[in-house]
C-alpha atoms as a PDB file:
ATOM      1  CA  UNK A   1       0.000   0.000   0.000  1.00  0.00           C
ATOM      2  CA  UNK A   2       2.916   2.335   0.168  1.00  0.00           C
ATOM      3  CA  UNK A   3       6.586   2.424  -1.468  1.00  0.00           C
ATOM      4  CA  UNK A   4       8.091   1.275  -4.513  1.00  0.00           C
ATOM      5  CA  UNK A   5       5.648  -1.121  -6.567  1.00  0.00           C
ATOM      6  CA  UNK A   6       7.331  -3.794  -9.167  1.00  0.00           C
ATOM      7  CA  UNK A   7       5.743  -5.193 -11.425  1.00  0.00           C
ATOM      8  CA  UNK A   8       6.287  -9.239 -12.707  1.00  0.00           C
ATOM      9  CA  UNK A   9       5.123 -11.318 -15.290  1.00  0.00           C
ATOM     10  CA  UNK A  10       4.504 -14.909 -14.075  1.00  0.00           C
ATOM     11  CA  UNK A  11       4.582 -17.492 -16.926  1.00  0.00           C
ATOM     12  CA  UNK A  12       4.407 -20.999 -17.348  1.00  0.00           C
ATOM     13  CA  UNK A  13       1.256 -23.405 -16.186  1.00  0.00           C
ATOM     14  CA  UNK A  14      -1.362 -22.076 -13.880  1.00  0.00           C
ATOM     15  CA  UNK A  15      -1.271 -24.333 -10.223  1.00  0.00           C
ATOM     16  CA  UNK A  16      -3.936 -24.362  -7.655  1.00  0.00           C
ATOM     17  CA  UNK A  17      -3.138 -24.183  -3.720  1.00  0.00           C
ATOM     18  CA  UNK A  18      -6.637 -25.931  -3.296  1.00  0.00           C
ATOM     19  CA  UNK A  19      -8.199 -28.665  -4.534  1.00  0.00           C
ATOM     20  CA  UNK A  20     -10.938 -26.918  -6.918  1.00  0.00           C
ATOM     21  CA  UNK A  21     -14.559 -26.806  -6.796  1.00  0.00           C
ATOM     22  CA  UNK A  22     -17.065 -26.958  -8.824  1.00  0.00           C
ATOM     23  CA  UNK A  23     -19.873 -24.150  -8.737  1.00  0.00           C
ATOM     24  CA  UNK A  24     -22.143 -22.664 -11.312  1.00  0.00           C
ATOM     25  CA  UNK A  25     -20.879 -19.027 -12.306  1.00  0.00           C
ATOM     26  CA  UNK A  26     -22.520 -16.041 -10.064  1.00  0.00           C
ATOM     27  CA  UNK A  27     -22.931 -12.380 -11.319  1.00  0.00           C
ATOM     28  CA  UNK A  28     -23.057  -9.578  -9.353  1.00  0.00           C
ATOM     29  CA  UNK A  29     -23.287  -5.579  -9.382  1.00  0.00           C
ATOM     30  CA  UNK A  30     -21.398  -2.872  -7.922  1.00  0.00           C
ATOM     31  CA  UNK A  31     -23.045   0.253  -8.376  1.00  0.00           C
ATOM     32  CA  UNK A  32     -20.584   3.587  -7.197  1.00  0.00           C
ATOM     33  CA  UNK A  33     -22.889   6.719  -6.502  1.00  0.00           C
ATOM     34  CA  UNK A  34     -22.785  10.357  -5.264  1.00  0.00           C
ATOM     35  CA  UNK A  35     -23.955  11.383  -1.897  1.00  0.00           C
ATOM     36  CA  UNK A  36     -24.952  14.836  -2.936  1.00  0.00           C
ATOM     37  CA  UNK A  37     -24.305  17.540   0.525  1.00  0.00           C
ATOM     38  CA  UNK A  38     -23.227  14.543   2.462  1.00  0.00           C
ATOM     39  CA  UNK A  39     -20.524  12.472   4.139  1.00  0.00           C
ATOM     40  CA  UNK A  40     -18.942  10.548   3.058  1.00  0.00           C
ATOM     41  CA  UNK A  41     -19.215  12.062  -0.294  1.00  0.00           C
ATOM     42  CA  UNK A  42     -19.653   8.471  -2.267  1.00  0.00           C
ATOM     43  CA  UNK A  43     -21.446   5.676  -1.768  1.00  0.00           C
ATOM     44  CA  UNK A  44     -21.696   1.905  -3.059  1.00  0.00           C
ATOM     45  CA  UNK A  45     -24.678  -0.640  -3.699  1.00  0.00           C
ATOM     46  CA  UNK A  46     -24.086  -4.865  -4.137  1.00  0.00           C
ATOM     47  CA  UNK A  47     -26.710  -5.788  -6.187  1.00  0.00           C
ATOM     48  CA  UNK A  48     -27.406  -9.593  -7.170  1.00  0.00           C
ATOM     49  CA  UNK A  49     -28.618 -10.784 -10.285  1.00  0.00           C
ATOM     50  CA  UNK A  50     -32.338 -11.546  -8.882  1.00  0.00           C
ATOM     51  CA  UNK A  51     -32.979  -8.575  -6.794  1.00  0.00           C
ATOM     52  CA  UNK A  52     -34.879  -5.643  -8.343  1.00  0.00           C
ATOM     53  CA  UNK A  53     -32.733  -2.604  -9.158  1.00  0.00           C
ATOM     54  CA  UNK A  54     -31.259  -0.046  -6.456  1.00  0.00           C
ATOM     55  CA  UNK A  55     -33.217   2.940  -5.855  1.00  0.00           C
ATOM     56  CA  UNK A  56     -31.560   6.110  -6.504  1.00  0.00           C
ATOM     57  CA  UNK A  57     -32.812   7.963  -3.608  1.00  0.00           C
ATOM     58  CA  UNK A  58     -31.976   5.505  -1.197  1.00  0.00           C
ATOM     59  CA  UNK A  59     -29.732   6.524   1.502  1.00  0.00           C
ATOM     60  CA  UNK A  60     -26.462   4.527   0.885  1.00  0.00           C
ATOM     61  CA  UNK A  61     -24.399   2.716   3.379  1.00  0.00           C
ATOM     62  CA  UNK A  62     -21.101   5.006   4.795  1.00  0.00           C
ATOM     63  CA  UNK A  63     -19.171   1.807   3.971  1.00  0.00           C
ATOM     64  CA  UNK A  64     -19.313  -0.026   1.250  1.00  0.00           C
ATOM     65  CA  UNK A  65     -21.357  -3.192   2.264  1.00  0.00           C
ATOM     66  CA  UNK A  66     -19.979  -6.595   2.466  1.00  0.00           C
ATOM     67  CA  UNK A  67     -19.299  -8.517  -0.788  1.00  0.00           C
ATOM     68  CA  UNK A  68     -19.399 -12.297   0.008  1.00  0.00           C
ATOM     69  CA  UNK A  69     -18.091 -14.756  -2.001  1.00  0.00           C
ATOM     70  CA  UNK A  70     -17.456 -18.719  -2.375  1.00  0.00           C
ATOM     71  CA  UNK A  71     -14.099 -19.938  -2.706  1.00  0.00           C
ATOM     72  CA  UNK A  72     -14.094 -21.680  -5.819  1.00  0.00           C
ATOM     73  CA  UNK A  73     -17.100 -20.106  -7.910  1.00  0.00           C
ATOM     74  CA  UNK A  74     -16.303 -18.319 -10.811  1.00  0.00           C
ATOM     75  CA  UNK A  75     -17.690 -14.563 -10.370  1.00  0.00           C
ATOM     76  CA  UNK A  76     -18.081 -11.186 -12.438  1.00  0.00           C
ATOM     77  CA  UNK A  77     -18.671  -8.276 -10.765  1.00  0.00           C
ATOM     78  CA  UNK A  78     -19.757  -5.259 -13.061  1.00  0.00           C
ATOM     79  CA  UNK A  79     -18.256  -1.968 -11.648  1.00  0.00           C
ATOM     80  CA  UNK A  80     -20.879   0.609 -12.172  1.00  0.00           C
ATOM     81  CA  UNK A  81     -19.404   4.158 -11.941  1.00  0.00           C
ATOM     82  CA  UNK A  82     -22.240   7.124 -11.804  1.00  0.00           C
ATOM     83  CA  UNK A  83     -20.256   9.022 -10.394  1.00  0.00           C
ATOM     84  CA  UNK A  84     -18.706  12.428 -11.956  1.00  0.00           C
ATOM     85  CA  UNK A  85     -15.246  11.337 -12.259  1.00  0.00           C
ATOM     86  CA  UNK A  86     -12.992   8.469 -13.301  1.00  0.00           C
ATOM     87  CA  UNK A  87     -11.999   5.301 -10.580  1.00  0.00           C
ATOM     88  CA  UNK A  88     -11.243   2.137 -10.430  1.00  0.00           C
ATOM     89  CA  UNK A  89     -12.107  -0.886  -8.237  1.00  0.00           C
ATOM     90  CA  UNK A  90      -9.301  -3.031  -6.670  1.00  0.00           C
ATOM     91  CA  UNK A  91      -9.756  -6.464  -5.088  1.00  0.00           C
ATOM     92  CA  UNK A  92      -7.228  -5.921  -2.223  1.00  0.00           C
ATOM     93  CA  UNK A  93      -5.473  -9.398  -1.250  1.00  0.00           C
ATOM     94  CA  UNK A  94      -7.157 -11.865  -3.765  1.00  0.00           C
ATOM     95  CA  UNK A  95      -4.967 -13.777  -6.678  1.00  0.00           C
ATOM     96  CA  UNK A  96      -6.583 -12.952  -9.573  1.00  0.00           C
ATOM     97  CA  UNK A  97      -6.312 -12.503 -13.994  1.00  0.00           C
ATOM     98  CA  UNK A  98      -3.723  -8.869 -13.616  1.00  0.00           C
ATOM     99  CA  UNK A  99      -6.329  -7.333 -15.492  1.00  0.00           C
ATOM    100  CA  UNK A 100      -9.317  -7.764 -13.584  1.00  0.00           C
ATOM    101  CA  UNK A 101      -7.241  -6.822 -10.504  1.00  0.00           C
ATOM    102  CA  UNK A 102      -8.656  -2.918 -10.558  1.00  0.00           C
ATOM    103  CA  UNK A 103      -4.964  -1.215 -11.027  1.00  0.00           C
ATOM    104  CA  UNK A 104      -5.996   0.739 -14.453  1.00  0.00           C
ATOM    105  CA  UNK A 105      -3.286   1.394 -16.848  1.00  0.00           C
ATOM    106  CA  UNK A 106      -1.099  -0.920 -14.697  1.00  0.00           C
ATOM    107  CA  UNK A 107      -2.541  -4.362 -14.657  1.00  0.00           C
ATOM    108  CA  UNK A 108      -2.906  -6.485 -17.457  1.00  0.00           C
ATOM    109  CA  UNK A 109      -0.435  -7.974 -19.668  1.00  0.00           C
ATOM    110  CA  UNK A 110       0.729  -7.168 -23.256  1.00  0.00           C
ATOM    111  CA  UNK A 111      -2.368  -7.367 -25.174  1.00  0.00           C
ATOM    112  CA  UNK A 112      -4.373  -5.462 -22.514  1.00  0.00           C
ATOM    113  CA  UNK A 113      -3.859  -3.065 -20.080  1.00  0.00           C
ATOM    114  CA  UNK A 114      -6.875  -2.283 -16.925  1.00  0.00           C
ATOM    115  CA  UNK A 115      -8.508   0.579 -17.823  1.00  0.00           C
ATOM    116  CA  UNK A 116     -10.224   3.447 -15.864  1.00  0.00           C
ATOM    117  CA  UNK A 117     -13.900   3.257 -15.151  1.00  0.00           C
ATOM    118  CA  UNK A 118     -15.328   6.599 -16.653  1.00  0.00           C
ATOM    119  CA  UNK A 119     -18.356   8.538 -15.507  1.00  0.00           C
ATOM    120  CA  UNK A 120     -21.249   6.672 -17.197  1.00  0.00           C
ATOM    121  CA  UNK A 121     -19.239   3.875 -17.535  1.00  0.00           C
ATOM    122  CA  UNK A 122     -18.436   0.021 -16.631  1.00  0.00           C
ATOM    123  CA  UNK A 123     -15.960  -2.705 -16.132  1.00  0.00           C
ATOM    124  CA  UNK A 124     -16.667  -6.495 -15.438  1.00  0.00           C
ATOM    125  CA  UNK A 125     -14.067  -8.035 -12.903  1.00  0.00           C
ATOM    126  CA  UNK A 126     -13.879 -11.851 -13.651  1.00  0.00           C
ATOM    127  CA  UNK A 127     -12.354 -14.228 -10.682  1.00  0.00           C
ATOM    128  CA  UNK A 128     -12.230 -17.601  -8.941  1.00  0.00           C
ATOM    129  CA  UNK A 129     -11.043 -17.135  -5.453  1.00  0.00           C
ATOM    130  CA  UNK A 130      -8.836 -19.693  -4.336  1.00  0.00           C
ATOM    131  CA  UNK A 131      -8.587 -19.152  -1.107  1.00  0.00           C
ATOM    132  CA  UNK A 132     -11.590 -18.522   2.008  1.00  0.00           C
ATOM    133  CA  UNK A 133     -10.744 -15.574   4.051  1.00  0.00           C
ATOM    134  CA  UNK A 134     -10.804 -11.677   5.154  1.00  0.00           C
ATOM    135  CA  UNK A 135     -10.178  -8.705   2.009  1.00  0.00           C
ATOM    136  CA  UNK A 136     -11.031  -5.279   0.855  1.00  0.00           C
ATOM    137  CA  UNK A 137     -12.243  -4.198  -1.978  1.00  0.00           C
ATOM    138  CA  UNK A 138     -11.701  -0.126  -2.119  1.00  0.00           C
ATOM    139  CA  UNK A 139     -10.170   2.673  -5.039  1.00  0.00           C
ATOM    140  CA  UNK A 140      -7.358   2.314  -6.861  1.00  0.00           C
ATOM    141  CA  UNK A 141      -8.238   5.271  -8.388  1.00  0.00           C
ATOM    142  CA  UNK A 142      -4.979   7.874  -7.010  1.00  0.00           C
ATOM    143  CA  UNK A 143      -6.960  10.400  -5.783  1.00  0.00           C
ATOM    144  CA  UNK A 144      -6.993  10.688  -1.903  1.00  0.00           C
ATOM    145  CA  UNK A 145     -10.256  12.165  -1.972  1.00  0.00           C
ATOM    146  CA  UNK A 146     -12.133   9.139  -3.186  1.00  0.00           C
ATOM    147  CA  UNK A 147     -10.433   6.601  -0.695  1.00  0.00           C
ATOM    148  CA  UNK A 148     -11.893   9.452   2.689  1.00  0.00           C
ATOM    149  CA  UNK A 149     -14.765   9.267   0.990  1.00  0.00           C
ATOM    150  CA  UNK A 150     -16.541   5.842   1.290  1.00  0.00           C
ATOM    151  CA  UNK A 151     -15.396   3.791  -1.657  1.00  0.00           C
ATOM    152  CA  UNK A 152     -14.404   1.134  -0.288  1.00  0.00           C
ATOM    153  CA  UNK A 153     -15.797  -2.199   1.503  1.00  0.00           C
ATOM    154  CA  UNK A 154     -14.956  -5.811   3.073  1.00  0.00           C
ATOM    155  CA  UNK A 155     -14.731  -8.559   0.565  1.00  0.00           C
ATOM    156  CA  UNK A 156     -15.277 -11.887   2.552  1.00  0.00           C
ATOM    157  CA  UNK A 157     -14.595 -15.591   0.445  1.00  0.00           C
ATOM    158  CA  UNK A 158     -16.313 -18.695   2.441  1.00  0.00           C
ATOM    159  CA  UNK A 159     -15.917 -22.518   2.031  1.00  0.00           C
ATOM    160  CA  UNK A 160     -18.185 -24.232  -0.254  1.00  0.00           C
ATOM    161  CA  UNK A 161     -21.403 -24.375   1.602  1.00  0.00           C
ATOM    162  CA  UNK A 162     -21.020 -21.830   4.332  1.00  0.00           C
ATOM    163  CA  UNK A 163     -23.294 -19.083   5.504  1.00  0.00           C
ATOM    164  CA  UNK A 164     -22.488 -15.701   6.309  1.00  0.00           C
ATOM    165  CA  UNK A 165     -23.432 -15.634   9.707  1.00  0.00           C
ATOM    166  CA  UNK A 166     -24.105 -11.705  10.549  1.00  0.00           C
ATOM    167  CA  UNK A 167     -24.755 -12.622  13.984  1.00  0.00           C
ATOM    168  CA  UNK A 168     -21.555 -13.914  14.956  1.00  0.00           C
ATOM    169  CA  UNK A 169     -19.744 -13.188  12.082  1.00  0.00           C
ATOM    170  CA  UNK A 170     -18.444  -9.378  13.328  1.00  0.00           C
ATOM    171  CA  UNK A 171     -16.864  -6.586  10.539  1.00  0.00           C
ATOM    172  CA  UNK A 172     -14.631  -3.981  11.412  1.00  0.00           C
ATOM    173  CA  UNK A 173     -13.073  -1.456   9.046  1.00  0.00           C
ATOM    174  CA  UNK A 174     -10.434   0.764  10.125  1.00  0.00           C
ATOM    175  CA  UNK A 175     -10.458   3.988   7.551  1.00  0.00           C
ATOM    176  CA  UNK A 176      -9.997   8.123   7.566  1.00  0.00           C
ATOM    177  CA  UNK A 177     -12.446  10.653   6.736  1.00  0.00           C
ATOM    178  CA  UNK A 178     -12.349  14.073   6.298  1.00  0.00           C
ATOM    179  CA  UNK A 179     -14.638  16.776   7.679  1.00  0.00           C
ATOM    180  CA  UNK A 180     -15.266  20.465   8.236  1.00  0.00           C
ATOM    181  CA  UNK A 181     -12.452  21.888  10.862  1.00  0.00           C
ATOM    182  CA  UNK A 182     -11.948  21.413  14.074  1.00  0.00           C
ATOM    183  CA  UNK A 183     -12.590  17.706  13.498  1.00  0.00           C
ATOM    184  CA  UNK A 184     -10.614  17.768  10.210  1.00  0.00           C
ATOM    185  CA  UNK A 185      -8.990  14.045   9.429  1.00  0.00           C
ATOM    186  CA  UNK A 186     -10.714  11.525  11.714  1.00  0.00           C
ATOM    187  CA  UNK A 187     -10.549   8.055  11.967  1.00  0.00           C
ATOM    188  CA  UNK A 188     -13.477   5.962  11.357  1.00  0.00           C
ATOM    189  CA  UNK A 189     -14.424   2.338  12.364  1.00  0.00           C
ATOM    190  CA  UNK A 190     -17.306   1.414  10.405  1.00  0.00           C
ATOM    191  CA  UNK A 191     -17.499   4.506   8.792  1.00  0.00           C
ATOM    192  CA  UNK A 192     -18.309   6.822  11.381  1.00  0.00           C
ATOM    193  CA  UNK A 193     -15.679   8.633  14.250  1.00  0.00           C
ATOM    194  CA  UNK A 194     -18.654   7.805  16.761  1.00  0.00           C
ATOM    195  CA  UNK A 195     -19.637   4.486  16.242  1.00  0.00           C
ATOM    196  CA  UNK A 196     -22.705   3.181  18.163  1.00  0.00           C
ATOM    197  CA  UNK A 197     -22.043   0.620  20.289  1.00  0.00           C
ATOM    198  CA  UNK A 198     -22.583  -3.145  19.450  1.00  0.00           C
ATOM    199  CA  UNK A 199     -24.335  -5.525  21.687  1.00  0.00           C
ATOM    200  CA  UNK A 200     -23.530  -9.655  21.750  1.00  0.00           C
ATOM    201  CA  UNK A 201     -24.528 -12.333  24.195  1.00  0.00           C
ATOM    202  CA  UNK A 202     -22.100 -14.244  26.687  1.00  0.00           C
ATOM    203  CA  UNK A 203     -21.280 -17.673  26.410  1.00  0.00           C
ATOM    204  CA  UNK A 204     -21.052 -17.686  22.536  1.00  0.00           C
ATOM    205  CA  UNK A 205     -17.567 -17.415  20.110  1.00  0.00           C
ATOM    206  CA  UNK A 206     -17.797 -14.507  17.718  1.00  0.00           C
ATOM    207  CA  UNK A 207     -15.142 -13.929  14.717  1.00  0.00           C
ATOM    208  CA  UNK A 208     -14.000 -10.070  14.710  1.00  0.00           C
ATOM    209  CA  UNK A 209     -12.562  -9.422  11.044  1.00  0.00           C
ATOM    210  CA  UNK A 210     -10.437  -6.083  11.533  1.00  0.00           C
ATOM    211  CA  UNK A 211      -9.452  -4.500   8.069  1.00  0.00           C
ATOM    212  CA  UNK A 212      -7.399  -1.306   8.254  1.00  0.00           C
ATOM    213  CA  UNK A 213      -8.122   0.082   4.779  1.00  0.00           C
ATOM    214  CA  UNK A 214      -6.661   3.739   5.778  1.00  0.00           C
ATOM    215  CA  UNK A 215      -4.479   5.943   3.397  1.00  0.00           C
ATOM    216  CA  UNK A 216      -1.328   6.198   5.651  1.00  0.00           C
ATOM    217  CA  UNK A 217      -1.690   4.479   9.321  1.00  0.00           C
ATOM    218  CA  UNK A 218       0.785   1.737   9.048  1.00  0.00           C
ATOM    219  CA  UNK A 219       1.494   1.611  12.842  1.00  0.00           C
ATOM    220  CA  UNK A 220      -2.269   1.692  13.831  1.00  0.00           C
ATOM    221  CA  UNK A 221      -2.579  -0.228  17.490  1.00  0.00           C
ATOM    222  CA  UNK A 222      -5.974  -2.118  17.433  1.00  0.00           C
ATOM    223  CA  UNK A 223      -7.184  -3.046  21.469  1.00  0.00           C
ATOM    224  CA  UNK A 224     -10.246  -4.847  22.717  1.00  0.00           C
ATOM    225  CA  UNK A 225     -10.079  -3.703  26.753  1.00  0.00           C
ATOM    226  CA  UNK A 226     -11.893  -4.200  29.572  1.00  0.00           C
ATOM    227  CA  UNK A 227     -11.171  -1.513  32.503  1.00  0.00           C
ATOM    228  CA  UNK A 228      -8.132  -0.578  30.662  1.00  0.00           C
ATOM    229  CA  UNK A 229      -6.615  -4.151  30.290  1.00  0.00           C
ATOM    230  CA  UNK A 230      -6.694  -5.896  27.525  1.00  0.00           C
ATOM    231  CA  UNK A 231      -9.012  -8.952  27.052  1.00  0.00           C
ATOM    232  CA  UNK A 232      -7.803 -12.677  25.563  1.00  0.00           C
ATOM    233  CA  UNK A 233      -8.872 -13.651  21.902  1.00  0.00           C
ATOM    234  CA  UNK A 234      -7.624 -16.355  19.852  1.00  0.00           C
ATOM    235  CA  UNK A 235      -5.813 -15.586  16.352  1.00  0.00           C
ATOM    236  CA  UNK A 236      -7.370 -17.146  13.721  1.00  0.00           C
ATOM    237  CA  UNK A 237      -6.005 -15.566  10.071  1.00  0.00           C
ATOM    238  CA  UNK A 238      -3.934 -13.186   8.893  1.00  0.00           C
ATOM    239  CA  UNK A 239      -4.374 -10.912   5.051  1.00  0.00           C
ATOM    240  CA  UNK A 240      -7.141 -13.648   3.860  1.00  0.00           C
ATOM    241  CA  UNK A 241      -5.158 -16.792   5.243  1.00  0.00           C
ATOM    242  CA  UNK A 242      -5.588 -18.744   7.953  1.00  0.00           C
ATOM    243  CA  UNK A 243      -2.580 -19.433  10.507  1.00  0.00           C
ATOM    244  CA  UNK A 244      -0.761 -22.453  11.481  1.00  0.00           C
ATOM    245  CA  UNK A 245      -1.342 -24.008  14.568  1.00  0.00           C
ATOM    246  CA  UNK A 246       1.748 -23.063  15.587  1.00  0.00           C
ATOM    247  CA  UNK A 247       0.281 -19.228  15.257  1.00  0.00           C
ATOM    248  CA  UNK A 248      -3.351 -19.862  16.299  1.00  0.00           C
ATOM    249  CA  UNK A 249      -3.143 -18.723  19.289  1.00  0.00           C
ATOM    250  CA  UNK A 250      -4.635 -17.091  22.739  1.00  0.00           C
ATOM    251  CA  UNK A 251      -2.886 -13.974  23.192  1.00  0.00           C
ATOM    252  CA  UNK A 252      -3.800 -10.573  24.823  1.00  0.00           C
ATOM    253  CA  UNK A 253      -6.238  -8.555  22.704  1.00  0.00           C
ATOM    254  CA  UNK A 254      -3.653  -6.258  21.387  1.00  0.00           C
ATOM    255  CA  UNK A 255      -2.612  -6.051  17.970  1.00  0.00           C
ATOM    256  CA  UNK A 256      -0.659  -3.465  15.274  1.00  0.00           C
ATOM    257  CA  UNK A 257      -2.560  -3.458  11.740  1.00  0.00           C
ATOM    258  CA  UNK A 258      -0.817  -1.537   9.063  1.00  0.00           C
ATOM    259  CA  UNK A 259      -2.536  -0.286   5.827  1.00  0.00           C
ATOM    260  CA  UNK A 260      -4.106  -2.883   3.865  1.00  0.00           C
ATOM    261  CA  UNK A 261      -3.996  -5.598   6.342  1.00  0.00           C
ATOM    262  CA  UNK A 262      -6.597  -7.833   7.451  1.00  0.00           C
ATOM    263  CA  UNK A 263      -6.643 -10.116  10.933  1.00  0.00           C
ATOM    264  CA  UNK A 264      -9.368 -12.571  12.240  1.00  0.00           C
ATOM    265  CA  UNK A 265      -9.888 -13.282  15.766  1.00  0.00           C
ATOM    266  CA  UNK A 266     -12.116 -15.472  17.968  1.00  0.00           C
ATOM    267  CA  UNK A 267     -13.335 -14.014  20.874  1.00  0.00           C
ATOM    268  CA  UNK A 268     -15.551 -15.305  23.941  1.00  0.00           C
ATOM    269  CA  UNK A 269     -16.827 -13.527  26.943  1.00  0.00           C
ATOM    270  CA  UNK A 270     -18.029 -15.572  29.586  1.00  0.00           C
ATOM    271  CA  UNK A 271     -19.875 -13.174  32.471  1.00  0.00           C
ATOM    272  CA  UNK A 272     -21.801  -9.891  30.998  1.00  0.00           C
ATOM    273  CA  UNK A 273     -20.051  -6.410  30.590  1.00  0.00           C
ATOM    274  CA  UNK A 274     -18.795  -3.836  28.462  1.00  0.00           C
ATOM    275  CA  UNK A 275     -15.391  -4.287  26.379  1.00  0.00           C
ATOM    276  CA  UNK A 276     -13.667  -1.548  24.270  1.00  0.00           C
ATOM    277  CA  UNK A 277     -12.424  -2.031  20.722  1.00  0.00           C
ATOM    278  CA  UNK A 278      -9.971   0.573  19.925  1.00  0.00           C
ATOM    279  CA  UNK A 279      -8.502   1.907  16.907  1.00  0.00           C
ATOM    280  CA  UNK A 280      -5.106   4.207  18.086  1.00  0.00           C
ATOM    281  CA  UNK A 281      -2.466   6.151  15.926  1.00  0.00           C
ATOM    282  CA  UNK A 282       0.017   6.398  18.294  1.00  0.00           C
ATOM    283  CA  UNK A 283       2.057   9.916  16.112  1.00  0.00           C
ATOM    284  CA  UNK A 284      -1.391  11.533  15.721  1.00  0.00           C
ATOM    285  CA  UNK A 285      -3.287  10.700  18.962  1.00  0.00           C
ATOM    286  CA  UNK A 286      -5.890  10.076  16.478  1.00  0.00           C
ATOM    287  CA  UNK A 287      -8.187   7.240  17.828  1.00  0.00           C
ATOM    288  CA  UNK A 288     -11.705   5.801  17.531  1.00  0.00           C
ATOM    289  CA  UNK A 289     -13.385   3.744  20.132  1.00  0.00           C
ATOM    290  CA  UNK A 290     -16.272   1.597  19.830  1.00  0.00           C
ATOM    291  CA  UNK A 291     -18.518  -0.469  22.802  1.00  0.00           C
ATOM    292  CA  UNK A 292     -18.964  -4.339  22.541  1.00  0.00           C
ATOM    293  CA  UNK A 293     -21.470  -4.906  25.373  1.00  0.00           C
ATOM    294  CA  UNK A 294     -22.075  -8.732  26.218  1.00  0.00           C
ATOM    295  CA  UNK A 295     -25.366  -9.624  27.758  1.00  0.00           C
ATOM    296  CA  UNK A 296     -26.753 -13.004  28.816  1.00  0.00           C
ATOM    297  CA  UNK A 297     -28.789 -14.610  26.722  1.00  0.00           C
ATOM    298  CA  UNK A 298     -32.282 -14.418  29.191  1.00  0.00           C
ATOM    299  CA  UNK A 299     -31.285 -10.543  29.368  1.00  0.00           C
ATOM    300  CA  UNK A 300     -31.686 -10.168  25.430  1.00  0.00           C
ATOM    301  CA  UNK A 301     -34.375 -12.249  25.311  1.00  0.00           C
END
């Protein structure tokens, strides 16, 4: 996400890491809109092939929402841009064709190059994740305006036959935004510098999927506390893969997660209380701080 960039041409027969599987093609739609007078100033719509068209005056989401795939099933995803000025769409961590990979006039190979998306205009991305895990899709569009600005979103691959469980199944995206002085650059979780807080139940194992898909925090410390200490969770994955046993472990709940980096984690809280997941730049004092408050089960209920 930051530094020199190289790029290499891989020849030679294509090799799988998993066995493959075999799933009927899926289509979906990725619309990118204006928020006219708003923050952020862009929005995003998933729209599947079934489900009737998005209404314009809908109020969009202040992060893109989740798109969830299958590993193994071929997908296109048609990149919709009405907005007023060129971008592009990157799929952050996944190994897929150069030129669907959303770097425009980068990607590709010798016959093709990835083009920008202009206003009015479209782009199919064709892949076949190989891999389950944790990834962003946001902008690869260089303009810092467009990545403070909502265009981005988690990009989640599950085993053949998995559900999304929204439940237990727990998103959090790390990102800046900038507003009207004195508040200026903030950082978000969620989209939003005041997130409300989130309520879960005791007794049952959630997976937290952090994603830090800012434009510069490299050294961002992410903290799940209770009274000022942190907490125990269990490492589970790391940038879309998951970690050797020797790795997958309980650890304190206290992590650094640099630009473009994703990490999974199990967590369990056994009595009722209220946790705090925190975002921290250490330089900036910048920080964002959200509530996780467990409740028995009877309580909820």
């Amino acid at each position: 996400m930051s530094g020199l960039v190289l790029g290499i041409t891989v020849e030679g027969e294509n090799t799988t890491l998993r066995k493959p599987v075999a799933l009927s093609s899926r289509h979906l739609r990725l619309h990118l809109r204006e928020r006219p007078g708003a923050w952020p100033s862009f929005g995003i719509e998933v729209q599947e092939p079934d489900s009737p068209p998005p209404k314009v005056e809908s109020p969009l989401p202040l992060v893109g929402p989740p798109v969830i795939l299958t590993r193994g099933q071929p997908v296109e995803i048609d990149v919709v841009n009405h907005l007023k000025e060129p971008t592009a769409i990157h799929w952050h961590g996944m190994e897929l064709e150069s030129y669907y990979d959303g770097v425009p006039g980068f990607g590709g190979d010798a016959l093709r190059t990835t083009p920008a998306i202009l206003p009015g205009e479209s782009f199919i991305a064709k892949m076949k994740p190989p891999e389950a895990g944790t990834f962003i899709y946001h902008t690869h569009w260089h303009d810092e305006q467009q990545v403070v600005n909502g265009l981005y979103g988690p990009l989640i691959v599950l085993e053949p036959g998995e559900k999304f469980d929204a439940d237990h199944d727990k998103i959090f995206v790390f990102s800046f935004g900038k507003f009207l002085d004195p508040l200026g650059l903030a950082l978000l979780l969620n989209g939003t510098p005041q997130p409300f807080q989130v309520r879960l139940r005791t007794g049952e194992k959630y997976r937290f999927r952090l994603i830090n898909i800012t434009a510069n925090a490299v050294d961002m410390e992410v903290s799940l506390s209770s009274c000022g200490a942190p907490v125990e969770w269990k490492k589970l994955a790391k940038d879309g893969r998951d970690l050797p046993a020797t790795l997958a472990v309980t650890a304190p709940a206290r992590e650094v997660l640099t630009v473009g980096e994703t990490r999974d984690f199990e967590f369990q809280s056994d009595r009722p209380g209220e946790l705090r997941l925190e975002g921290l730049l250490p330089r900036s004092m910048r920080r964002v701080v959200l509530a996780l408050v467990f409740e028995d089960k009877e309580h909820r209920d």
